[in-house]
PDB file of N, CA and C in Angstrom:
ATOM      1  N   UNK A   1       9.831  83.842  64.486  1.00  0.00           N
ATOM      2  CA  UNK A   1       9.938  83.665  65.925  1.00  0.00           C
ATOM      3  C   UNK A   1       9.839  82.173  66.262  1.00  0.00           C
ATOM      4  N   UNK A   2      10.734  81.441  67.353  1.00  0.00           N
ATOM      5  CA  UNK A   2      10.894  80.359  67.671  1.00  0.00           C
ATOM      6  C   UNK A   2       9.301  79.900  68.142  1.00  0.00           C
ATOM      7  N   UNK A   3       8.609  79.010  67.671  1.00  0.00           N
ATOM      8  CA  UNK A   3       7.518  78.246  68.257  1.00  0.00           C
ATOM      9  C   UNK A   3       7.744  77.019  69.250  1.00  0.00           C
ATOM     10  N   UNK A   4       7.306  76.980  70.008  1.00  0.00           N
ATOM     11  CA  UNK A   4       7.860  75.976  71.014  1.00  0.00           C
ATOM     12  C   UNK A   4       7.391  74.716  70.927  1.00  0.00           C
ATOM     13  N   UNK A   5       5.883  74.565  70.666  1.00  0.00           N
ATOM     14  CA  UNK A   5       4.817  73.912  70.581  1.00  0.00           C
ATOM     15  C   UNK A   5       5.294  73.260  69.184  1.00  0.00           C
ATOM     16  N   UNK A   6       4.986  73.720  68.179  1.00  0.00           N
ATOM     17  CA  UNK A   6       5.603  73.390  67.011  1.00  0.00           C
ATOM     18  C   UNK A   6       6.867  72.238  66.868  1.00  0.00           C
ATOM     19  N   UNK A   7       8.053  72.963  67.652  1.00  0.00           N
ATOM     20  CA  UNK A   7       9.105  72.355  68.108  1.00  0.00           C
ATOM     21  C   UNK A   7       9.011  71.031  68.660  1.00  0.00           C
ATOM     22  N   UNK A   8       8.288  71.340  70.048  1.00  0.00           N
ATOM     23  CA  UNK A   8       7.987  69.423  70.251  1.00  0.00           C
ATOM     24  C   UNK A   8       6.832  68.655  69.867  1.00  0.00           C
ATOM     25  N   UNK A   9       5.974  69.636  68.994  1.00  0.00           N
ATOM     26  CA  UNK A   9       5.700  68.061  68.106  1.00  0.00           C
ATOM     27  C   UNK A   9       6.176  67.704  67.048  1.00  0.00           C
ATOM     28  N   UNK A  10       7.255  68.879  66.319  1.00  0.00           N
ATOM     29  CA  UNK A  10       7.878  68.152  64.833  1.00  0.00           C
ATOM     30  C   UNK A  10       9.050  66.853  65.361  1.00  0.00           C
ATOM     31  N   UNK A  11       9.856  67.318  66.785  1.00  0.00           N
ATOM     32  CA  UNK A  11      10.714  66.524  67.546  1.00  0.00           C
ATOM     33  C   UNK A  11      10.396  65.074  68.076  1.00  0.00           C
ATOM     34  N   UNK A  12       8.893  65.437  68.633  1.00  0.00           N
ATOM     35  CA  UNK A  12       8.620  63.875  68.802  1.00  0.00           C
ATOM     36  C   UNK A  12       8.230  62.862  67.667  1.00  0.00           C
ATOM     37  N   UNK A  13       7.252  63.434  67.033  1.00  0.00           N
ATOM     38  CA  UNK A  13       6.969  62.658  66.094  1.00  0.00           C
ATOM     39  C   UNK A  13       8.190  62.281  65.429  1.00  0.00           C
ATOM     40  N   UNK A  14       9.333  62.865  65.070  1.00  0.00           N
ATOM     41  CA  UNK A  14      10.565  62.781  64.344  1.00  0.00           C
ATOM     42  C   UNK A  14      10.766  61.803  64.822  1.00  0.00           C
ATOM     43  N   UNK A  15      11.094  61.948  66.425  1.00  0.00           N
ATOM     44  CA  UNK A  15      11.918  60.693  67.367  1.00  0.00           C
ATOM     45  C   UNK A  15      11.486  59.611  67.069  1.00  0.00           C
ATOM     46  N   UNK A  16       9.973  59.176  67.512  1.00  0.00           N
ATOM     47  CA  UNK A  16       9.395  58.623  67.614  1.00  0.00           C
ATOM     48  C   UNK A  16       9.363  57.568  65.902  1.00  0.00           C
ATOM     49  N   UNK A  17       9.100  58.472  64.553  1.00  0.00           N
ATOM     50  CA  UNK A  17       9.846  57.638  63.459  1.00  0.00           C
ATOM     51  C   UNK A  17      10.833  56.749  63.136  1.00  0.00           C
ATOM     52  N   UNK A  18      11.979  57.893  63.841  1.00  0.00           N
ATOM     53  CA  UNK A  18      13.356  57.201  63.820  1.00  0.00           C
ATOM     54  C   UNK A  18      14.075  56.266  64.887  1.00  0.00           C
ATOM     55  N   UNK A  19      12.659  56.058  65.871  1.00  0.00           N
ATOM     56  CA  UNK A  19      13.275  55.027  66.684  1.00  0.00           C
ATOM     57  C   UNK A  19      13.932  55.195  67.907  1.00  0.00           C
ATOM     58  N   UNK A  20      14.052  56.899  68.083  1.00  0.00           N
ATOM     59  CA  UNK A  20      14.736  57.581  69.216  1.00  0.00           C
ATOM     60  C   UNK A  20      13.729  57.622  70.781  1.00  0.00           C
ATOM     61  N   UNK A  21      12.769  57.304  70.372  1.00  0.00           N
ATOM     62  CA  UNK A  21      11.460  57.023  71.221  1.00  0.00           C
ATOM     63  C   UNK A  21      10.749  55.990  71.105  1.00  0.00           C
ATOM     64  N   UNK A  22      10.057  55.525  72.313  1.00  0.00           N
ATOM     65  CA  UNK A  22       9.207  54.539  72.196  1.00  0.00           C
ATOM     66  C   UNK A  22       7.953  55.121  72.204  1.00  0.00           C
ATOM     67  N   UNK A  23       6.825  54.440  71.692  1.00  0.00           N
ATOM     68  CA  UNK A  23       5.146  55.388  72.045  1.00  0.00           C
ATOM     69  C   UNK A  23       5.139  55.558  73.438  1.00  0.00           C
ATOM     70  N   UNK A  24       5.365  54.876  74.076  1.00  0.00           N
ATOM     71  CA  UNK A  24       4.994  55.149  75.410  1.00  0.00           C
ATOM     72  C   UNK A  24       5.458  56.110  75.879  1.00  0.00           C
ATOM     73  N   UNK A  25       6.920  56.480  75.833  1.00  0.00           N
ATOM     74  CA  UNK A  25       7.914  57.858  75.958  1.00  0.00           C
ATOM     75  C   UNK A  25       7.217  58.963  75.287  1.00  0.00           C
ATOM     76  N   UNK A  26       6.777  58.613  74.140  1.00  0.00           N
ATOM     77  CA  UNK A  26       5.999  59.622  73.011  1.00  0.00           C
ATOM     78  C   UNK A  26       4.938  60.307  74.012  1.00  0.00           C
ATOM     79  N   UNK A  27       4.003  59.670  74.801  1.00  0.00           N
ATOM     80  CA  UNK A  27       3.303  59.725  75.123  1.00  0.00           C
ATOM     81  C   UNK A  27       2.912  60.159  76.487  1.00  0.00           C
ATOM     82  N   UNK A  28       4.228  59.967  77.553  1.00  0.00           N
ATOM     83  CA  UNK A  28       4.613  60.321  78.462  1.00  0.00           C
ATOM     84  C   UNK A  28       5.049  61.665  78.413  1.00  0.00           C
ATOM     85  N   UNK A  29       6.149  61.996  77.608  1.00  0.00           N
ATOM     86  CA  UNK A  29       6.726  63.440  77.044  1.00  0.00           C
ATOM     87  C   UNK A  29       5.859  64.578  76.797  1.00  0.00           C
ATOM     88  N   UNK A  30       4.580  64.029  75.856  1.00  0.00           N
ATOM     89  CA  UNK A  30       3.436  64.530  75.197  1.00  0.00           C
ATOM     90  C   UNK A  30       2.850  64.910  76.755  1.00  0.00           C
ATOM     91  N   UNK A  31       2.171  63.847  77.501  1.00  0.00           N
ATOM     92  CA  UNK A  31       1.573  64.628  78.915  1.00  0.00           C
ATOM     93  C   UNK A  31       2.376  65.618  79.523  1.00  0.00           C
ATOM     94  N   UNK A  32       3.508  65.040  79.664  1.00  0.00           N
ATOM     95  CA  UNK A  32       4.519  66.261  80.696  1.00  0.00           C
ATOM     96  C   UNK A  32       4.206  67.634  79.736  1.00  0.00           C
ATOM     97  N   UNK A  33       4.040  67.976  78.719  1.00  0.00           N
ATOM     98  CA  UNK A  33       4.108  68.634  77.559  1.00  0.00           C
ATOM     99  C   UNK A  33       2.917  69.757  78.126  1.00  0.00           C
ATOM    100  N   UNK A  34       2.152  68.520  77.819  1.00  0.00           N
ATOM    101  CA  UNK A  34       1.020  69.195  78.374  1.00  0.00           C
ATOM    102  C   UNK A  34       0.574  70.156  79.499  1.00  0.00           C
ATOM    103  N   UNK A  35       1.239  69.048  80.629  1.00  0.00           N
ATOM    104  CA  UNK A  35       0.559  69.431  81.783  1.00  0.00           C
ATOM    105  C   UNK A  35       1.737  70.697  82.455  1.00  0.00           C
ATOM    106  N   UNK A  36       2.589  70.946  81.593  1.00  0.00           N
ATOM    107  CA  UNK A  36       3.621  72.168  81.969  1.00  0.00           C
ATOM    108  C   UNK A  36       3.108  73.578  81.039  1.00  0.00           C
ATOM    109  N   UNK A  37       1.982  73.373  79.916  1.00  0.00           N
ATOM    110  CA  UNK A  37       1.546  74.536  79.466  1.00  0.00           C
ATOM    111  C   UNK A  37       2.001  75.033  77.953  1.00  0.00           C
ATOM    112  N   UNK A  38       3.448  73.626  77.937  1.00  0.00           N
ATOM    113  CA  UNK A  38       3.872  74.179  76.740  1.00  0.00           C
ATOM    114  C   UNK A  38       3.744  73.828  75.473  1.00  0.00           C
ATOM    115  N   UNK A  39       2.496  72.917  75.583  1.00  0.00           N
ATOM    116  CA  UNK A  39       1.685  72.453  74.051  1.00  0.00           C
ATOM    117  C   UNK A  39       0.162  72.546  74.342  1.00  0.00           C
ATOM    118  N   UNK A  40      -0.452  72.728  73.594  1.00  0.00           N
ATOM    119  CA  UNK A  40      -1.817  72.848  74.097  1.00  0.00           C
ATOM    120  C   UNK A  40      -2.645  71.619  74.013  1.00  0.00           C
ATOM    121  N   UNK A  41      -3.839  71.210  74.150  1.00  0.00           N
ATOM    122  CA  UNK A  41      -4.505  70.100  73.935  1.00  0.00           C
ATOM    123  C   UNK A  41      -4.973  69.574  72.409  1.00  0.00           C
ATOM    124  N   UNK A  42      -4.978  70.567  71.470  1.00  0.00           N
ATOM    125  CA  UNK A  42      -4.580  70.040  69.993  1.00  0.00           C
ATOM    126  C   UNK A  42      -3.560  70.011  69.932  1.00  0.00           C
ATOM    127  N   UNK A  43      -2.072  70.261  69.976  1.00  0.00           N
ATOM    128  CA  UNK A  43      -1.422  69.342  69.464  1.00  0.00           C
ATOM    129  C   UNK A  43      -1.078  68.325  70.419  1.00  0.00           C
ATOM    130  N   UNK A  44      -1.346  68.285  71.397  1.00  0.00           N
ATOM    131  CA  UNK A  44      -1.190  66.759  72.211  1.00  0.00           C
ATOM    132  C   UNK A  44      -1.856  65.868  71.579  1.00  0.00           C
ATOM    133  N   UNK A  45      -3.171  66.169  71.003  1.00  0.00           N
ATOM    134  CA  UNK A  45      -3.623  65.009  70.143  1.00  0.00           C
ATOM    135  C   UNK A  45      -3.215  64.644  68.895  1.00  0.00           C
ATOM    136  N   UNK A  46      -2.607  66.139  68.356  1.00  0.00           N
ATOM    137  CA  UNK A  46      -2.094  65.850  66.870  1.00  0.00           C
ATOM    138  C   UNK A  46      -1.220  64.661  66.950  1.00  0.00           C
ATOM    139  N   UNK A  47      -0.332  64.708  67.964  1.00  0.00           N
ATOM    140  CA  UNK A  47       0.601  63.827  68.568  1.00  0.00           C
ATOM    141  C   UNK A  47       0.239  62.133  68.568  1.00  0.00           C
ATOM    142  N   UNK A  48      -0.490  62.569  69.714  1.00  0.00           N
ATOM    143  CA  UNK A  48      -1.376  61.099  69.926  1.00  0.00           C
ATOM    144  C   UNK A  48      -1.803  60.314  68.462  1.00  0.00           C
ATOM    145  N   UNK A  49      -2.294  60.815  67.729  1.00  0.00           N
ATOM    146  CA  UNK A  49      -3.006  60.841  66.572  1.00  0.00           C
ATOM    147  C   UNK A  49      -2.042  60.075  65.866  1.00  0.00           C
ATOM    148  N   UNK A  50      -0.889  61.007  65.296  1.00  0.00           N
ATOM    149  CA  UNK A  50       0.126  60.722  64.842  1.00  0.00           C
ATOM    150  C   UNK A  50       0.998  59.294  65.457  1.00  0.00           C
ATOM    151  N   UNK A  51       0.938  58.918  66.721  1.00  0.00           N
ATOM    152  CA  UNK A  51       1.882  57.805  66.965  1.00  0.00           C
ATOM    153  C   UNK A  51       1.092  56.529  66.891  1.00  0.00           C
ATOM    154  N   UNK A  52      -0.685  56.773  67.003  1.00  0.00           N
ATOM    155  CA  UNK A  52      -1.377  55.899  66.008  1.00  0.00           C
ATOM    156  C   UNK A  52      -1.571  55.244  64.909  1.00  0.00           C
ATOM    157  N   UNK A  53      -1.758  56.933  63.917  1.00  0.00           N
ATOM    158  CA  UNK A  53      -1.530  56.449  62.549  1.00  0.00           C
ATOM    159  C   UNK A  53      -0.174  55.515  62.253  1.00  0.00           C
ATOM    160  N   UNK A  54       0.721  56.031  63.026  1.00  0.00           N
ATOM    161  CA  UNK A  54       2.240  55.195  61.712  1.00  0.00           C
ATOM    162  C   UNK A  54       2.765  54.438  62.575  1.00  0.00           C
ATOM    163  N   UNK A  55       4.030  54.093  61.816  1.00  0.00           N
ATOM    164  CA  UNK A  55       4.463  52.975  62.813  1.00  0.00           C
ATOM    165  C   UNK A  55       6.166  53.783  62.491  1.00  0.00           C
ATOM    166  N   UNK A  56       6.998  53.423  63.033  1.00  0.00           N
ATOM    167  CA  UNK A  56       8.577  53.612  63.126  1.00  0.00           C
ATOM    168  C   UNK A  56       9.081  53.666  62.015  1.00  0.00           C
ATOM    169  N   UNK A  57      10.161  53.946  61.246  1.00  0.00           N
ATOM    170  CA  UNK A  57      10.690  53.589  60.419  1.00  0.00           C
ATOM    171  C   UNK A  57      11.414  52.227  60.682  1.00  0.00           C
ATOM    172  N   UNK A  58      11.807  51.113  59.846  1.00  0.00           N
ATOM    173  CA  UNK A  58      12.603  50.128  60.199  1.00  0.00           C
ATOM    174  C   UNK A  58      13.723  50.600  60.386  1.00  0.00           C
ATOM    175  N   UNK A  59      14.651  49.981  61.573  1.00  0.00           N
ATOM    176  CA  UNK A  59      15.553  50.129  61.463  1.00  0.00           C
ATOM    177  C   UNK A  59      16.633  49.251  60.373  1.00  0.00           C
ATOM    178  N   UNK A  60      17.872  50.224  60.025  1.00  0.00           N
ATOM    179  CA  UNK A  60      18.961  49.607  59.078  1.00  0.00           C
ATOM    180  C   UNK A  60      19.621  49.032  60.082  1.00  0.00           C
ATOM    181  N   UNK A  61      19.752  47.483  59.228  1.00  0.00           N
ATOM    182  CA  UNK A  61      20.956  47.080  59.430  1.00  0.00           C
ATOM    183  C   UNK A  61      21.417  46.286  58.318  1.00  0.00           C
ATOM    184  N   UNK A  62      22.459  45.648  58.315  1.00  0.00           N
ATOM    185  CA  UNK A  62      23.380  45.313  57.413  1.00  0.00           C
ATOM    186  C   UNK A  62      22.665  44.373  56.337  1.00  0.00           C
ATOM    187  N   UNK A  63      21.306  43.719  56.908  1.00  0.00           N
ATOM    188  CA  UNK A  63      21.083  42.417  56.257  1.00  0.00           C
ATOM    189  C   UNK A  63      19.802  43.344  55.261  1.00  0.00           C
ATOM    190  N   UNK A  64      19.461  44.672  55.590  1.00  0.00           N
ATOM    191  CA  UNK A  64      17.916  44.830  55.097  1.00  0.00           C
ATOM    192  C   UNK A  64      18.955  46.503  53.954  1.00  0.00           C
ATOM    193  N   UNK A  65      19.744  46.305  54.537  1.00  0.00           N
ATOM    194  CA  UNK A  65      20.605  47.794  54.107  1.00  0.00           C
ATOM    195  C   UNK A  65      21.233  47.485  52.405  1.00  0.00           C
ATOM    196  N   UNK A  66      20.585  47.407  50.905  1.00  0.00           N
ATOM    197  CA  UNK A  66      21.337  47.500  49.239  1.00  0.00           C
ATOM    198  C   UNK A  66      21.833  48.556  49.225  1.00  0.00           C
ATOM    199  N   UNK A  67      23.342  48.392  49.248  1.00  0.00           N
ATOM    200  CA  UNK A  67      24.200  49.377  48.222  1.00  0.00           C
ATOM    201  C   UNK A  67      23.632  49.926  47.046  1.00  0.00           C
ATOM    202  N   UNK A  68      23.812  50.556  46.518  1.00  0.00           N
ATOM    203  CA  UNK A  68      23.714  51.004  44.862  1.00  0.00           C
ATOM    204  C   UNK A  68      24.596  49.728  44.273  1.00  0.00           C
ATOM    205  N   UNK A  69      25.827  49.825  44.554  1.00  0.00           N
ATOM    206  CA  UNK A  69      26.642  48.674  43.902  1.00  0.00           C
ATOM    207  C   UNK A  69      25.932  46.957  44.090  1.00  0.00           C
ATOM    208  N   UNK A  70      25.084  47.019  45.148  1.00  0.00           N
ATOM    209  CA  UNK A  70      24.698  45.483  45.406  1.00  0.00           C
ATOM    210  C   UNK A  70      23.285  45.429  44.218  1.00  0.00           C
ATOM    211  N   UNK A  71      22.711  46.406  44.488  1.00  0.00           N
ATOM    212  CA  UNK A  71      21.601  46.524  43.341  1.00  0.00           C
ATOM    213  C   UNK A  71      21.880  46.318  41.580  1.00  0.00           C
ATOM    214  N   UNK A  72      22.883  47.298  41.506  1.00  0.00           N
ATOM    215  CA  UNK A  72      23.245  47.261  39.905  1.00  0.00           C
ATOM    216  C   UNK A  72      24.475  46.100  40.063  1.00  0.00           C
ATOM    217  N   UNK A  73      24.839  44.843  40.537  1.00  0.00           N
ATOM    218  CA  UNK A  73      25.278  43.830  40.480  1.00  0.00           C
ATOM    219  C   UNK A  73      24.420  42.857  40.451  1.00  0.00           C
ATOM    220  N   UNK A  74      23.175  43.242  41.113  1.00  0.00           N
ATOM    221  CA  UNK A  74      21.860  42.532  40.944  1.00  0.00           C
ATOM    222  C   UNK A  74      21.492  42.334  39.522  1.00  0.00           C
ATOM    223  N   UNK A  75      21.331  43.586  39.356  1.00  0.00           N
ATOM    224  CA  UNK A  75      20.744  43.925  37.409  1.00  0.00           C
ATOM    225  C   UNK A  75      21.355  43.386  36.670  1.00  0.00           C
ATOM    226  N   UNK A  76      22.831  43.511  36.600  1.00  0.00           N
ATOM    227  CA  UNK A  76      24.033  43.054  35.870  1.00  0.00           C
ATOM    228  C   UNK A  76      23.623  41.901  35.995  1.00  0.00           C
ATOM    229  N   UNK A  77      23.690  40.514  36.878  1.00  0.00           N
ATOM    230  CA  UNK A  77      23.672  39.351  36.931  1.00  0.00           C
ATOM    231  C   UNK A  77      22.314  39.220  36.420  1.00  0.00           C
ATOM    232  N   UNK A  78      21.215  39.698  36.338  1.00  0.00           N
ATOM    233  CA  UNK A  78      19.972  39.359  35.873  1.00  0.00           C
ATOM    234  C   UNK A  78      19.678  39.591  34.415  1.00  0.00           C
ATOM    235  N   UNK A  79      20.409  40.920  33.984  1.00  0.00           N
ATOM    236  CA  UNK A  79      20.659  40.991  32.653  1.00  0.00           C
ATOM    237  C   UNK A  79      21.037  40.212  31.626  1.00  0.00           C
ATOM    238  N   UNK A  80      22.853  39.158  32.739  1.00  0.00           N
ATOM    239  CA  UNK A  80      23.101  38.504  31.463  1.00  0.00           C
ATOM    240  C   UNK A  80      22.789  37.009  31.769  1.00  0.00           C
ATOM    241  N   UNK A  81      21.742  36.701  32.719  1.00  0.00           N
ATOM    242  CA  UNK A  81      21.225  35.224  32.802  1.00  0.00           C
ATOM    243  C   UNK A  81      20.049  35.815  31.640  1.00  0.00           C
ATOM    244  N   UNK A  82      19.635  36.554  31.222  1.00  0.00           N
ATOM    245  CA  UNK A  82      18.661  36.872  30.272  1.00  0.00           C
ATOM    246  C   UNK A  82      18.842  36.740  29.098  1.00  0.00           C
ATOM    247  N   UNK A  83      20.199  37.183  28.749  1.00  0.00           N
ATOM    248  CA  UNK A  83      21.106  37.456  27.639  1.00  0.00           C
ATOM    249  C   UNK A  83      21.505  35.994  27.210  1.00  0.00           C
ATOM    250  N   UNK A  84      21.665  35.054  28.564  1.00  0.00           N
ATOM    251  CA  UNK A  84      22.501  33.832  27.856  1.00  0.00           C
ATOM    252  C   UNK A  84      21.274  33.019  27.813  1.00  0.00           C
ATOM    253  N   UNK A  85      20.096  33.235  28.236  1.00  0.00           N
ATOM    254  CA  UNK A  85      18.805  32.338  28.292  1.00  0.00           C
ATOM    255  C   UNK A  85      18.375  32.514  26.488  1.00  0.00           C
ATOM    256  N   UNK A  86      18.334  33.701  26.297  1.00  0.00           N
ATOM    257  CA  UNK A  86      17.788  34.300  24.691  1.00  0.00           C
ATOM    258  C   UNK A  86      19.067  33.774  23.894  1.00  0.00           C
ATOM    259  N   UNK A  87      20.518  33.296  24.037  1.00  0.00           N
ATOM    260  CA  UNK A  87      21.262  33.291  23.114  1.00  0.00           C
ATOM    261  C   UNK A  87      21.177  31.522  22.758  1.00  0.00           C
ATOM    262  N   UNK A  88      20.554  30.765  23.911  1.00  0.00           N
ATOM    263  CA  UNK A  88      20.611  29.722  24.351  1.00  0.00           C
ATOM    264  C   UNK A  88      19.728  28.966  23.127  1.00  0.00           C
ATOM    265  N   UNK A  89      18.617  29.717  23.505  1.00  0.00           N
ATOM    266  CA  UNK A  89      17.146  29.176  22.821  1.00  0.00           C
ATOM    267  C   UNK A  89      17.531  29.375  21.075  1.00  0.00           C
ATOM    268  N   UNK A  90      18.235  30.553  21.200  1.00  0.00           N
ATOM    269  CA  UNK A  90      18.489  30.894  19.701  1.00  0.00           C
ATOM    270  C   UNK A  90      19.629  30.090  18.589  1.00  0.00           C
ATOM    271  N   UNK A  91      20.514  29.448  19.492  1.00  0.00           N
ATOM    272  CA  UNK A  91      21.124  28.088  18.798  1.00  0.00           C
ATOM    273  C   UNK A  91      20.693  26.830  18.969  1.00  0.00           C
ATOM    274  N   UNK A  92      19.552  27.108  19.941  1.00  0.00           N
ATOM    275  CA  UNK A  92      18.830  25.951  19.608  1.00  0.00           C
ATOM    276  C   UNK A  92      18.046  25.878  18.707  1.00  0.00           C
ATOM    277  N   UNK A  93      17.642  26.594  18.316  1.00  0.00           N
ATOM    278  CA  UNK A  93      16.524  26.865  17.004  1.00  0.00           C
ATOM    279  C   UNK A  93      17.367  27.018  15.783  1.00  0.00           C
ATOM    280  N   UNK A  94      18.430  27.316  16.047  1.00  0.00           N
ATOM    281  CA  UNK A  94      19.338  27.191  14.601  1.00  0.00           C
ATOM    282  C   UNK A  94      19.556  25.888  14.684  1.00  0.00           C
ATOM    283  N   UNK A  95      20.128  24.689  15.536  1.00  0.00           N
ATOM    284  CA  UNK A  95      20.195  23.744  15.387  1.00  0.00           C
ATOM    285  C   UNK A  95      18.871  22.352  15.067  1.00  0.00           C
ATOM    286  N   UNK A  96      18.175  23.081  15.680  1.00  0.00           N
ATOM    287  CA  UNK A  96      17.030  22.527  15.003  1.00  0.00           C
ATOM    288  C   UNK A  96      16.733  22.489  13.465  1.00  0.00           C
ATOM    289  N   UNK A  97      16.870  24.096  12.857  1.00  0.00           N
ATOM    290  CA  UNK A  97      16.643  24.176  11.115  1.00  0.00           C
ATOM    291  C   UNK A  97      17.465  23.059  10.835  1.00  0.00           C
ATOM    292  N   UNK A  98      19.330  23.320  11.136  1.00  0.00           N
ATOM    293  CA  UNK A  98      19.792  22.781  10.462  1.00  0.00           C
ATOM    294  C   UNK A  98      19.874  20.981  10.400  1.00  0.00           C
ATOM    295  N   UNK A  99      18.681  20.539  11.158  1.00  0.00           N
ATOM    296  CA  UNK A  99      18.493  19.229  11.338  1.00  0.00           C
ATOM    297  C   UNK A  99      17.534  18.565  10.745  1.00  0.00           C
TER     298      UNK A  99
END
């Protein structure tokens, strides 16, 4: 059976993560919530509680947003500055014996 209560606090808190709300809206919504009957006074606080504890998710954008491809181009380039650092040292040390 549909829970209502349930409903707007999994919704706000959701919103409120993803940025679709501000606390204050959170919090405003949460009273109207209240004072219409259709959440009770624990979860208005669960609520409250909740827009305390956390903070938003960041939002994406382009500058904070790695591809998979930007990452493993990352690795790749870090791999073979590693590769040519170890091949580097290692003719140098041959050139050293042979000196």
């Amino acid at each position: 059976m549909f829970n209502m209560s349930d409903f707007i606090e999994e919704n706000l808190t959701e919103g409120y993560l993803t940025g679709a709300f501000t606390e204050t809206q959170i919090n405003i919504f949460a009273l109207n919530y209240l004072n219409r009957g259709q959440i009770n006074q624990e979860v208005f606080d669960k609520i409250t509680k909740f827009i305390e504890d956390n903070e938003p998710y960041p939002e994406e954008t382009e500058e904070n947003v790695e591809t998979e491809e930007t990452k493993e181009n990352k690795e790749t380039k870090e791999n073979k500055e590693t590769k040519e650092t170890e091949e580097t040292k290692g003719k140098k040390k041959l050139r050293e014996k042979r000196n």
